[in-house]
Every structure is written in C-alpha cells, then in structure tokens.
Protein backbone atom coordinates (compact mmCIF):
# COMPACT_ATOMS: atom_id res chain seq x y z
CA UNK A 1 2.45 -12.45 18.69
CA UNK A 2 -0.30 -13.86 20.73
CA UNK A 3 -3.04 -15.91 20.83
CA UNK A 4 -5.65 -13.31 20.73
CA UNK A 5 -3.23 -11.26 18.40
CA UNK A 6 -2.32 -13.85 16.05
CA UNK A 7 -6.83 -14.47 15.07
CA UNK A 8 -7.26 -14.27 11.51
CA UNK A 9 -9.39 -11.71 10.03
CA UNK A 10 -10.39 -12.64 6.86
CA UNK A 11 -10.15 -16.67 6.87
CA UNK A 12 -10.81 -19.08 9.25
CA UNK A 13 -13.41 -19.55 12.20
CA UNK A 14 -13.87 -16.25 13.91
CA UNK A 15 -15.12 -14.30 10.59
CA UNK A 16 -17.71 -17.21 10.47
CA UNK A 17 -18.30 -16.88 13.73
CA UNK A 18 -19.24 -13.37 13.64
CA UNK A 19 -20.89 -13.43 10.03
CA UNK A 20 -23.21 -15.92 11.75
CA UNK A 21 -23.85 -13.86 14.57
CA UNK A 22 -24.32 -10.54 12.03
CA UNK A 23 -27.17 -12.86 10.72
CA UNK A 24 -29.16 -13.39 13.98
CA UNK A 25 -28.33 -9.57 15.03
CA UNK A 26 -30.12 -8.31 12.04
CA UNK A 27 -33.12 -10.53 12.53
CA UNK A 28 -33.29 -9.41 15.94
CA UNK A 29 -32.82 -5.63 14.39
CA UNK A 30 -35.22 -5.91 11.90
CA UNK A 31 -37.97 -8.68 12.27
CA UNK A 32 -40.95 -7.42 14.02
CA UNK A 33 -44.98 -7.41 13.30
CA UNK A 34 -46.94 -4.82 12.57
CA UNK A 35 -47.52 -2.29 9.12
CA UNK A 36 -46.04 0.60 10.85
CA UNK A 37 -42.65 -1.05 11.68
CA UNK A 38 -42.71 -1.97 7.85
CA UNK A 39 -42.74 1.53 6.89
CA UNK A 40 -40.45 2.46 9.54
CA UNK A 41 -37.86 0.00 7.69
CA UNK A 42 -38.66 1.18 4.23
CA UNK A 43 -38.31 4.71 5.62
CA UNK A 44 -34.54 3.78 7.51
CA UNK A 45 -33.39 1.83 4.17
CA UNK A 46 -33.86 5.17 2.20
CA UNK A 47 -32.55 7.51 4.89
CA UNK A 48 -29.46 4.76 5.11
CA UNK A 49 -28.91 5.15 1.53
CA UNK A 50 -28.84 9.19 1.52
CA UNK A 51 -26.43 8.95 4.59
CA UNK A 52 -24.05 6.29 2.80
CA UNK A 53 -23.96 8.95 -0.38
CA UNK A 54 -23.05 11.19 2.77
CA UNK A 55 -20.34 10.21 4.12
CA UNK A 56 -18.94 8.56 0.69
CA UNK A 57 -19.22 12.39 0.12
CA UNK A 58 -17.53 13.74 3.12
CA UNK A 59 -14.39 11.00 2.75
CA UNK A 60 -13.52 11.82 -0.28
CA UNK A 61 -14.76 16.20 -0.66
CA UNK A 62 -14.14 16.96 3.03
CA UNK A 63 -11.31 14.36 4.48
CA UNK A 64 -9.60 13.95 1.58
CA UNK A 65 -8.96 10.09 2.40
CA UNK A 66 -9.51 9.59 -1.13
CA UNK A 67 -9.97 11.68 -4.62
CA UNK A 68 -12.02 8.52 -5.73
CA UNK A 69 -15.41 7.00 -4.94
CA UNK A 70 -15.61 4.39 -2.99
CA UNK A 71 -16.07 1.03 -4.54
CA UNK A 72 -19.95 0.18 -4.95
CA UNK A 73 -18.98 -2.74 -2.38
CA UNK A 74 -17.60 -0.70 0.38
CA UNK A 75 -20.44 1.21 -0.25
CA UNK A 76 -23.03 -1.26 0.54
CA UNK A 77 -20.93 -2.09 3.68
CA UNK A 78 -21.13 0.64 4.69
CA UNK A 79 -24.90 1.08 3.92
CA UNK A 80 -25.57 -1.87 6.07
CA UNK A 81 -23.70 -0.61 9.16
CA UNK A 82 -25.52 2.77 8.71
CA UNK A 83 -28.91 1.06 8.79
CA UNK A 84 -28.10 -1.33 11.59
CA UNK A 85 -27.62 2.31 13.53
CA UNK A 86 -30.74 3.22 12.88
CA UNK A 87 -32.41 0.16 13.39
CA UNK A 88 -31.25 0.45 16.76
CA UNK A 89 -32.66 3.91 16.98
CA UNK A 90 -35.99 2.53 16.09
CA UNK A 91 -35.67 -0.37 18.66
CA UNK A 92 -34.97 1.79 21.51
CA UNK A 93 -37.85 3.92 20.67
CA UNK A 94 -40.36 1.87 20.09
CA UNK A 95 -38.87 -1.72 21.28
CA UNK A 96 -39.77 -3.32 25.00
CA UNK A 97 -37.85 -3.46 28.05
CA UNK A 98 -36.03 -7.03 25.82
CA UNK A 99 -35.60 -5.47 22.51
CA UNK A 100 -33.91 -1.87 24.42
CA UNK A 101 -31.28 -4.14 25.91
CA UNK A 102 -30.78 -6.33 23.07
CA UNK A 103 -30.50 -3.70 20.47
CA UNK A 104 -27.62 -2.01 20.96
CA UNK A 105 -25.83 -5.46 21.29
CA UNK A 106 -27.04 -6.58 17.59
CA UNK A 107 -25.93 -3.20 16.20
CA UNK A 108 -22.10 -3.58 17.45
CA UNK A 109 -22.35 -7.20 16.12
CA UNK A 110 -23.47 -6.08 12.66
CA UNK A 111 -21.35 -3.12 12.65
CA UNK A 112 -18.11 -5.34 13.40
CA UNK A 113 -19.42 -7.83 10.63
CA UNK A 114 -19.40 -5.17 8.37
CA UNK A 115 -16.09 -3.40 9.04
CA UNK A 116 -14.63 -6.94 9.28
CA UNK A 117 -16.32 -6.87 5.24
CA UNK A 118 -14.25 -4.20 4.29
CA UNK A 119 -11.71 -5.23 5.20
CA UNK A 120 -11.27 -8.39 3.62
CA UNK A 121 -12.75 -6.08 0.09
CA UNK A 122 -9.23 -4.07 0.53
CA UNK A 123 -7.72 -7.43 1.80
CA UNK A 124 -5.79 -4.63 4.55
CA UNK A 125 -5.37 -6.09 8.33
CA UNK A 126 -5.25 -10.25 8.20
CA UNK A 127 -4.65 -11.26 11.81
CA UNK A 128 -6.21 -8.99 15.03
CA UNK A 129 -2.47 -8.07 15.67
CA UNK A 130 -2.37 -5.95 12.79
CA UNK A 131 -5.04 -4.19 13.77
CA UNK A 132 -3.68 -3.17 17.21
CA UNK A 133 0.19 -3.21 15.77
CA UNK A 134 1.25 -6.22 17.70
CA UNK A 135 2.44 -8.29 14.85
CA UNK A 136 5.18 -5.37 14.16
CA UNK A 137 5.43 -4.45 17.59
CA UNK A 138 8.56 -6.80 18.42
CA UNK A 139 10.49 -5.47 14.92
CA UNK A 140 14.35 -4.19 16.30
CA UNK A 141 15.89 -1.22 14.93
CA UNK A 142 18.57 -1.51 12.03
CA UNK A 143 22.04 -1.32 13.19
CA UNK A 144 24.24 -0.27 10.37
CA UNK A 145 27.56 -1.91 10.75
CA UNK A 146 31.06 0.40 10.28
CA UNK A 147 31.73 0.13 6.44
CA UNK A 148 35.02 -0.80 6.70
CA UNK A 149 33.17 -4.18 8.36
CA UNK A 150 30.90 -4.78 5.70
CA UNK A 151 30.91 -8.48 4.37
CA UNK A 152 30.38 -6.92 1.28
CA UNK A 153 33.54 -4.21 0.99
CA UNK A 154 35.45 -6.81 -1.36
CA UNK A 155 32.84 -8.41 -2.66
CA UNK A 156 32.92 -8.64 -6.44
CA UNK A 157 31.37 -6.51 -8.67
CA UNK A 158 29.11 -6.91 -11.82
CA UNK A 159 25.36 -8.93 -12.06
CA UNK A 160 25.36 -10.62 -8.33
CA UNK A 161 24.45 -14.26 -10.27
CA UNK A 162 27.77 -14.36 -12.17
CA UNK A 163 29.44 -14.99 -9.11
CA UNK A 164 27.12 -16.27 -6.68
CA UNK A 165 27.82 -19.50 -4.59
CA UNK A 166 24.71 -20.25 -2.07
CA UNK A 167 26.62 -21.11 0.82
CA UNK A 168 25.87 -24.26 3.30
CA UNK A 169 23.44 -23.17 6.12
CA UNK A 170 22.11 -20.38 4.39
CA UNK A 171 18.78 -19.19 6.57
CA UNK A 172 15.75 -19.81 4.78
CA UNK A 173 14.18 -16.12 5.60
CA UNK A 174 15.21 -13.00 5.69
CA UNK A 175 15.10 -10.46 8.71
CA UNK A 176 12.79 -7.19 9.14
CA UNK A 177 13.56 -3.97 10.97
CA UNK A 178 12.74 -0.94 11.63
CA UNK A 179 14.92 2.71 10.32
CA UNK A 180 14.73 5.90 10.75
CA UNK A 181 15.89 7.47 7.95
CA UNK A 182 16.86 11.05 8.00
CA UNK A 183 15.88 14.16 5.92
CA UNK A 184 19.24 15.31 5.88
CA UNK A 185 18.61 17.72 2.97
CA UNK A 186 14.73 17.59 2.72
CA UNK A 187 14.37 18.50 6.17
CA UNK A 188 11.16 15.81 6.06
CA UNK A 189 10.39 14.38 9.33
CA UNK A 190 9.78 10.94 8.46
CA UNK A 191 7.82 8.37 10.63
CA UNK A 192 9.89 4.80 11.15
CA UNK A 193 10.43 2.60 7.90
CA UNK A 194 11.39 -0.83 7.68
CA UNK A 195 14.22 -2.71 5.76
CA UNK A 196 14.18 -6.53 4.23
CA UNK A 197 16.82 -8.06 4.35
CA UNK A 198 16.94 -11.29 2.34
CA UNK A 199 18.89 -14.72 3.28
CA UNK A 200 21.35 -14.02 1.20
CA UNK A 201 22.43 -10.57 2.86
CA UNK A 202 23.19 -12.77 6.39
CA UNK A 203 25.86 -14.90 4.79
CA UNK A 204 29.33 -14.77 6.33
CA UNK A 205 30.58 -11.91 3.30
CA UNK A 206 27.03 -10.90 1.50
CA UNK A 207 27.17 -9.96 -2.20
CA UNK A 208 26.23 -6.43 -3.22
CA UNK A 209 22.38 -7.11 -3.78
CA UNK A 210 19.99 -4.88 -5.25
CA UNK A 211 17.91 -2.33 -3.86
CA UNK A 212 14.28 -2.21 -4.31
CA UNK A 213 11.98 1.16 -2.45
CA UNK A 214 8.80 0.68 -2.17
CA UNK A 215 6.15 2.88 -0.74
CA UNK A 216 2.83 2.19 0.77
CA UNK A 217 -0.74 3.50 -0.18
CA UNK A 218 -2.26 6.85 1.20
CA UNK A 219 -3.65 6.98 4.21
CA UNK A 220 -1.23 4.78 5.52
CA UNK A 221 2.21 3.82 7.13
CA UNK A 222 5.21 1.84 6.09
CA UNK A 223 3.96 -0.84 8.46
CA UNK A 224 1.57 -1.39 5.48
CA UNK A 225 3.57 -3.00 3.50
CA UNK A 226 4.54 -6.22 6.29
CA UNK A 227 0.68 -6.27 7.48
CA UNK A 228 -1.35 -5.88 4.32
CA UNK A 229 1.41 -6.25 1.62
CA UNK A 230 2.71 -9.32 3.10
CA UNK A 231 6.22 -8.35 2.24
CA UNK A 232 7.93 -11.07 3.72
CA UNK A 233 6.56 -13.64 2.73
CA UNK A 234 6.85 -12.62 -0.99
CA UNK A 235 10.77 -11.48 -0.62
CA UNK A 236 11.31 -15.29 1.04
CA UNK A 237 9.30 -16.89 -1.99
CA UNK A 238 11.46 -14.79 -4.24
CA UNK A 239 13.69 -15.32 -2.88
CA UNK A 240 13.70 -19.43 -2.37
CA UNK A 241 13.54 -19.46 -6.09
CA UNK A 242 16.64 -17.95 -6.89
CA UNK A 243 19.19 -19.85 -4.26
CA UNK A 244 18.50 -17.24 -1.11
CA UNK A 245 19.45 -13.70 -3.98
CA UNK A 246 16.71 -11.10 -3.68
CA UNK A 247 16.70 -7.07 -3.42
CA UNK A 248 17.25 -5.10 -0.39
CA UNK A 249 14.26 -3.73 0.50
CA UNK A 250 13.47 -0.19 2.10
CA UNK A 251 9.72 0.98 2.66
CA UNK A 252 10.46 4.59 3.86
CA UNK A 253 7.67 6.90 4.79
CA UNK A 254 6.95 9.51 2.50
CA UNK A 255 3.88 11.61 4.30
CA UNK A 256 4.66 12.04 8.03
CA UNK A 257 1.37 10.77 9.08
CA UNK A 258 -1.39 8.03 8.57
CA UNK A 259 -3.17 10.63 6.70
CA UNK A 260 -0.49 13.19 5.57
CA UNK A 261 -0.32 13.81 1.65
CA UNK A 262 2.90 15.03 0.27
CA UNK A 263 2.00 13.55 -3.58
CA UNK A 264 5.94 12.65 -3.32
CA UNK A 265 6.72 16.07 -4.54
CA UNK A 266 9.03 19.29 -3.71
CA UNK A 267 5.99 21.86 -3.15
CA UNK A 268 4.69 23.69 -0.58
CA UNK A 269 3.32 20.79 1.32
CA UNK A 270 7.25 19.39 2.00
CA UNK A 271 10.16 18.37 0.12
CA UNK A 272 9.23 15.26 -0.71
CA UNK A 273 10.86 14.36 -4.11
CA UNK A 274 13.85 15.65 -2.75
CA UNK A 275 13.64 13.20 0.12
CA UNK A 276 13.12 10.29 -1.78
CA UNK A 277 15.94 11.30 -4.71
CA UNK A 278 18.39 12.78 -2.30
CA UNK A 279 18.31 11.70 1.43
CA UNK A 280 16.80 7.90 0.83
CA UNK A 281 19.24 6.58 -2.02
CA UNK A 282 22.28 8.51 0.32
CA UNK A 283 21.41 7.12 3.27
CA UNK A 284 20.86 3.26 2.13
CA UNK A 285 24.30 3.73 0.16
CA UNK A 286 25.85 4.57 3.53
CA UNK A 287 24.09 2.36 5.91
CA UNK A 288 23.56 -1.12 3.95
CA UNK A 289 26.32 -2.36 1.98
CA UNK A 290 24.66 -3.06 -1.12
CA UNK A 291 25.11 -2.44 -4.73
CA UNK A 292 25.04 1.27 -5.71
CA UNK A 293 24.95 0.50 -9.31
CA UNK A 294 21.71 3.03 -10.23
CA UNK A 295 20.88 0.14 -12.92
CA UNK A 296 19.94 -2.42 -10.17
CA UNK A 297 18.07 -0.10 -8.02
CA UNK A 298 13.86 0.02 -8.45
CA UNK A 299 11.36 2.13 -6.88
CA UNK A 300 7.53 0.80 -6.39
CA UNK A 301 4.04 1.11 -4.52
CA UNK A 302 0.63 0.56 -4.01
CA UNK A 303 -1.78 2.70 -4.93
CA UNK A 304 -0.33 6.04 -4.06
CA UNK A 305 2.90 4.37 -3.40
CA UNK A 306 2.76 3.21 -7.44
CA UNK A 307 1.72 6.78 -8.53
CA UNK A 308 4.82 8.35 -6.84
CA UNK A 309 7.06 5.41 -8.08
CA UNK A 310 5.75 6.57 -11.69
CA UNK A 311 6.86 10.51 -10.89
CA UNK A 312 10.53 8.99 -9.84
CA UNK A 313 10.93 6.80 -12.65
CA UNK A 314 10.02 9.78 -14.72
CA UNK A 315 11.42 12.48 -13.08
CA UNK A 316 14.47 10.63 -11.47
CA UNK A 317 15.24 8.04 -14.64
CA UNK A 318 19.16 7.72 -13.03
CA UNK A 319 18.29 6.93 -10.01
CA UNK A 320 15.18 5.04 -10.20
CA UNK A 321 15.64 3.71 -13.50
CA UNK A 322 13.31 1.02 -12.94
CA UNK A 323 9.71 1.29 -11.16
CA UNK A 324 6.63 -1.00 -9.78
CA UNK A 325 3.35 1.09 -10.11
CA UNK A 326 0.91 -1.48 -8.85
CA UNK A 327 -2.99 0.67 -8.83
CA UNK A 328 -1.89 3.52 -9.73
CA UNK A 329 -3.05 6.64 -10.14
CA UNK A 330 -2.98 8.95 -13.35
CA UNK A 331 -1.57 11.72 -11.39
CA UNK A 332 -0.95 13.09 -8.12
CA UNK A 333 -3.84 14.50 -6.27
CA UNK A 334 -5.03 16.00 -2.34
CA UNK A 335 -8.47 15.91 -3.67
CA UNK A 336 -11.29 15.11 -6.16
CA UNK A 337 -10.98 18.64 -7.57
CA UNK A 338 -7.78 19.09 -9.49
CA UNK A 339 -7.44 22.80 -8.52
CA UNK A 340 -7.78 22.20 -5.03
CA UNK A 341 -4.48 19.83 -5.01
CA UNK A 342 -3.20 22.94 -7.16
CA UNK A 343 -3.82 25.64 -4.87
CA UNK A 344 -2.82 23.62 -1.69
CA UNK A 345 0.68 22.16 -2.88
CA UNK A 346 1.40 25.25 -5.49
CA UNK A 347 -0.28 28.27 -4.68
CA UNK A 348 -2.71 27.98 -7.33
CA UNK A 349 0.20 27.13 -9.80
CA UNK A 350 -0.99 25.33 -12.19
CA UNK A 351 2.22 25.53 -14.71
CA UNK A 352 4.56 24.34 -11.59
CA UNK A 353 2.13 21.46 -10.83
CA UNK A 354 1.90 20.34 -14.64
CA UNK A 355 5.39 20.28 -15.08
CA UNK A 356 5.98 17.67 -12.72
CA UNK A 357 2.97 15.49 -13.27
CA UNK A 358 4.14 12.01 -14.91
CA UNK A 359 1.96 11.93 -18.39
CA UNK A 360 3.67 15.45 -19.19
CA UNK A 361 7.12 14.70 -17.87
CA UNK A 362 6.93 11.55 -20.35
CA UNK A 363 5.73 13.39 -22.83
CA UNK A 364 8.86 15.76 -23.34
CA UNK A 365 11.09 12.93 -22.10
CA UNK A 366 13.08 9.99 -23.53
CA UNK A 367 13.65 7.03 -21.81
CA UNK A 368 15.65 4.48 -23.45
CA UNK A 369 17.45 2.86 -20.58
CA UNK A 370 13.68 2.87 -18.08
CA UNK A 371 11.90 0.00 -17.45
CA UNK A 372 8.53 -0.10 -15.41
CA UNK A 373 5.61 -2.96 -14.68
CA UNK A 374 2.17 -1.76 -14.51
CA UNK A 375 -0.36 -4.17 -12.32
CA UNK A 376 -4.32 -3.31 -11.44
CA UNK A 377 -7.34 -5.33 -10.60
CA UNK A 378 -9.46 -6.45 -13.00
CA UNK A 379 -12.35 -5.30 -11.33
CA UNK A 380 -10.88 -2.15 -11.01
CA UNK A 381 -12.28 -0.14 -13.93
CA UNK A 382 -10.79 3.21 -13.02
CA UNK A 383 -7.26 2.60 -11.81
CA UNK A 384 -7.49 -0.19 -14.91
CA UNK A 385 -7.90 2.65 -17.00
CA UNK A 386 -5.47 4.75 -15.71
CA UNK A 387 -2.90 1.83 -15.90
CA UNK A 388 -3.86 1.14 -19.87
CA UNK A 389 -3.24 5.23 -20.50
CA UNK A 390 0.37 5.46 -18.51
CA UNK A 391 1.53 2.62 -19.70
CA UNK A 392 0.95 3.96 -23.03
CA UNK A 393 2.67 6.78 -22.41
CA UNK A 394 5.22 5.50 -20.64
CA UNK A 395 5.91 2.83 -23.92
CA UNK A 396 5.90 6.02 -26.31
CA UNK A 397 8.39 7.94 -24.33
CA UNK A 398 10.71 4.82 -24.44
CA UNK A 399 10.28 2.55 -21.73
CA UNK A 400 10.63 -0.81 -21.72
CA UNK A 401 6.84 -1.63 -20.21
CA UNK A 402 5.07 -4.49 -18.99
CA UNK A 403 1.28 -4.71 -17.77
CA UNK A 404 -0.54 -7.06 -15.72
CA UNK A 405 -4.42 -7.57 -15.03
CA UNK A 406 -5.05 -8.93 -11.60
CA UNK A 407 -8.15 -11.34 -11.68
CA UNK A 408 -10.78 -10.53 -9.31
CA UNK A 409 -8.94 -7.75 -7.56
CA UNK A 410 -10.53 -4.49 -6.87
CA UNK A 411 -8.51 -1.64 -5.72
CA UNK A 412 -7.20 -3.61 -2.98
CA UNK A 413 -3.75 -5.00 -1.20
CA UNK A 414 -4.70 -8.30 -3.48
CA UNK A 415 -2.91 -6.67 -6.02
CA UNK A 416 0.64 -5.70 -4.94
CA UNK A 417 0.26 -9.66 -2.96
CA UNK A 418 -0.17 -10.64 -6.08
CA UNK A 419 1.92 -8.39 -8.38
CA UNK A 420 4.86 -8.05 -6.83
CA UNK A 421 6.06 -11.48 -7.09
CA UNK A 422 5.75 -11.55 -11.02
CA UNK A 423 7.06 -7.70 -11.44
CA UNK A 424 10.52 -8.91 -9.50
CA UNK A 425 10.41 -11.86 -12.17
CA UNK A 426 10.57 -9.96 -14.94
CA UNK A 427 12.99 -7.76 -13.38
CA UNK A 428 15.48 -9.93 -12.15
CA UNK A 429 17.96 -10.27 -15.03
CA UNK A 430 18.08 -6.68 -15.25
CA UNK A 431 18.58 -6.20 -11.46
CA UNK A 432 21.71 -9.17 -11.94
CA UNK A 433 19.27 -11.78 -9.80
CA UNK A 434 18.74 -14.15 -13.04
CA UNK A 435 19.83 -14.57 -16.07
C-alpha cells in the first residue's frame, strides 16, 4: 500500500490537519457584519435542520440503506455539512469578488471534515486505502490444493489442542485471500469473499482447525470485514495466544451488491439461506481441509451480518450450531415498515415471513446443544435492546448464551473490533482451541 494510501483516517496528523482547517473554513463561511447576514444564518441553520430530517428521511423510507434512524451524531454531521452548502450559497450571492472564490473552497473543506466525522462515529475506513480499495487490492485468489495433498488428510481427529505440537518456525500471521464461492444449488451470484487462514494452517501437515463464517453489515462487502473489522489483526492476536491454533475463517457475500438485501433468506429476493446452509459449508468442506465436525463450526456478523448469524443458528442449529451476533437486529428487515419487507421478499406473506423470523423460530424450538454470544454498544440503546430481548429468547429456547456491553460504542465497527476477540474466548474449548 502506499504512501498516500496507507494515511490514517481517524488518528494521527491529517484528521488534525483538516479538523483545523474545517475550523478556519467555517469562520470564513460564516463570520461576516451586518443584521441581515445574522438572519440569513438563523434562517440557513433552520432550513439545514429540516433538510437533515430530509434526507435522514429519504435513507432510511426511500433508499432503504437502513430501517433505523440515524444516530443523533451522524445526524449533526450531517447537519453541519448541509449548512456549510448553504453557507456557500449565501456567499456567492451576496459575498465579493474574495469571498465568491473562497467559498466554495471552505465548503469542500468542511464537508470532508465532516464525512471524515462519520466516519470515525462508525469507526468504517481507517487508512485512505480503504477508501479507494487499495489496501485489499494486492489480496491473491485461494488456490485449493488436490485433497489427496492436503497436510491435513491424516491428521488426527478429535479437539485440535489434544494433539497439537506448535512446530519450530511457525509464521507469526496468517494469510488473506480472496474466493469465489459458488451457488452451486442457490444459484446466488455472489461477489468475491475472502478466507483467513491462521499460522497454524501453513505448517508442514496443518491440523483440522475450525471454521468460523462471518458476514459483514448491510450496505456493504466482504472487504468489510479486513478494512473496518480489522480481521486480521484480531485472528493473529487470537491467535498468538493459543500457540499459532485459530478458526478458518470465510467472509462470503451474502447480497450481491454494496447495497443488495437478501435478509439471508430463501424468498423471492434470492436463495439466500440456502446459499449459506448448502453451497458455503459444501464448498469450504471441499476446498480447505479443515475440520467438518458441525460442533466446531460458528457462524457470525456485524450488524446485519449478526442478525442473519441469529436466523442460521436458529434455523440451521446442525450446521451452525454456534453463532456471533455482534449489533444485531431483532429481525430481518428491507425497510422501516415491516409490511414493506413482507410484500417485497414474500408477496405480502406474512405467515411465510413469520415462520422464519428468529424470535418465532426459537420460540417453537429447542436448542440444547446451541451456543451463541450476543455483543452491542453501550451507547447503542436500540440494537442494546434488541440484544437484551434475543438473548432472552435465545436462553429460554435452550441455548447456552453469553452477552456483552461494549463501552462507548454506538452502532459502529468498534463493536465486532472489540467483540470478536472475547466471543472466540469463550468459544474456544468448545471449538477444540482451549481447554
């Protein structure tokens, strides 16, 4: 990654930078004599505010980005870029030949500042490069060796730590790349996913490891998960901890596009459950060499990604018999109105669409063998809530549960960064990784 590619974001000189510039671009927005330009401000801050309620409006009624609110903070981001704009406006209008040319200058300035807020509130893109894709740009493909080749053919069976030996020279990271993974029997067209591979997988004859799926946040891509997710870095730490052992991880995509929908189920938007219980857990059996013991296999996410790992732990409980739902949501959902997610992915069903929605499926469902970690933010009331009422659910119906309470998290990536890590902790003597 480059120089330019490799600036930080969020930490570091250049937000500084610019945060100091934002400060002298609003001055030279806003400060200016005279009673009129007062009330020409007063009159921009309430039209600002209207057209912040707007477009909160149209994202989540109209785009469907979301089915929630933004958070009040994104909000007043965005209010701030919104009135730069039409500070701007004003400037041109009734600014001099200095103030015309300057203008439109300040406004970018403040407008980056802001996005560059927003950012670090969903704690998404950290360097420049994974902004513009660079820093996953150099990722190779997977190439799936012949099974018969497989380190792992003969390796021994039962909880990988019973027999594990960390050999001499044993890399201290593990390797990234990119899969395609086929809908075979789906017939979803899936966008490229990635695969972790941890230091212990790269020794001369690799044990069968565990898998772990895990599925990004909607809108979105896979890519997600290395940029914002820092996936990595947290499968290394895990993985330093417990002599080079850590899951196999695959972060397929699930929607087809940055801002696809499927909800991860069979309906008439795409086969989507079908793709993640069928074509996923065949294809890494096939391709990877690792342990296709169902009992040391977990599915998780983010956000979306933790709802849909709630509907396969609950609809899949043999296949995904453990599950990460880190900001979750209650159920699956295209919009802020339930019965416009009903009529678009059921016809208007609303029977089909409850019977597969995870609070029901619990509800006429045992689940002694299940185990699942909930994780929010603290200072995320909603999907807090919504964590508190599934995992309650989820403990009546028979699963082993655990819940965690990020502090000072909002609905952001600072949650699965910090989640993760502790979920794999408490998972890791059932997945055979500790004892």
């Amino acid at each position: 990654m480059g120089r330019i590619s490799g600036i930080h974001l969020m930490t570091g000189v250049f937000p500084a930078i610019i945060a100091i510039l934002a400060c002298g671009a609003a001055a030279v927005l806003l400060l200016r004599r005279g009673r009129r330009w007062l009330l020409f401000v007063a009159g921009g801050a309430a039209l600002a505010t209207v057209l912040t309620g707007a477009i909160d409006w149209y994202i989540v009624h109209v785009l469907g980005l979301t089915a929630y609110d933004l958070p009040l903070e994104v909000s007043l981001w965005i209010g701030v870029g919104v009135m730069a704009v039409l500070l701007m406006v004003l400037n041109l209008v009734f600014g001099k030949r200095l103030r015309r040319l300057l203008a439109p200058v300040a406004m970018t300035v403040v407008l980056l500042s802001s996005a560059m807020q927003i950012n670090t509130y969903f704690d998404a893109y950290r360097t420049i490069g994974d902004v513009t894709g660079a820093s996953t740009a150099s990722i190779t493909p997977f190439r799936a060796k012949p099974l018969q080749s497989i380190g792992s053919s003969n390796a021994p069976t039962g909880p990988v730590i019973s027999h594990w030996v960390e050999p001499a020279g044993l890399p201290a990271h593990g390797t990234v790349n990119s899969v395609q993974i086929p809908g075979n029997v789906s017939g979803f067209t899936a966008r490229t996913g990635y695969v972790y591979l941890p230091p212990a997988y790269q020794a001369p004859r690799h044990p069968l490891l565990p898998v772990l799926v895990l599925i990004t946040g909607q809108p979105g891509a896979p890519a997600g998960w290395l940029k914002s997710g820092r996936l990595q870095f947290l499968m290394d730490s895990f993985a330093a901890a417990h002599k080079g052992l850590a899951p196999v991880v695959v972060v397929p995509d699930v929607n087809g596009s940055n801002l696809g929908n499927t909800m991860c189920l069979d309906s008439n938007i795409a086969l989507a459950d079908t793709y993640l219980s069928v074509d996923i857990p065949r294809w890494i059996k096939d391709s990877l060499g690792i342990d296709p013991n169902p009992k040391h296999w977990v599915i998780g996410g983010f956000s979306f990604g933790g709802t849909c790992a709630l509907q396969m732990a609950a609809l899949h409980p043999k296949i995904y018999p453990s599950a990460i739902d880190l900001s979750g949501e209650l159920e699956p959902s295209l919009a802020a109105d339930r019965s416009a997610t009903i009529a678009a992915a059921f016809g208007g069903n609303s029977a089909a669409f409850d019977a597969v929605t995870p609070l029901n499926v619990m509800a006429r469902t045992r689940y002694p063998d299940s185990w699942i970690y909930f994780a929010a933010g603290a200072q995320d009331g909603q999907f807090s809530e919504y964590m508190n009422q599934v995992a309650t659910a989820a403990k009546a119906s028979g699963m082993t549960v655990a819940t965690d309470s990020v502090p000072g998290a909002g609905h952001a990536w600072t949650v699965p960064i910090q989640a993760l890590g502790p979920a794999l902790t408490w998972l890791a003597p059932r997945l055979g990784l500790a004892r």
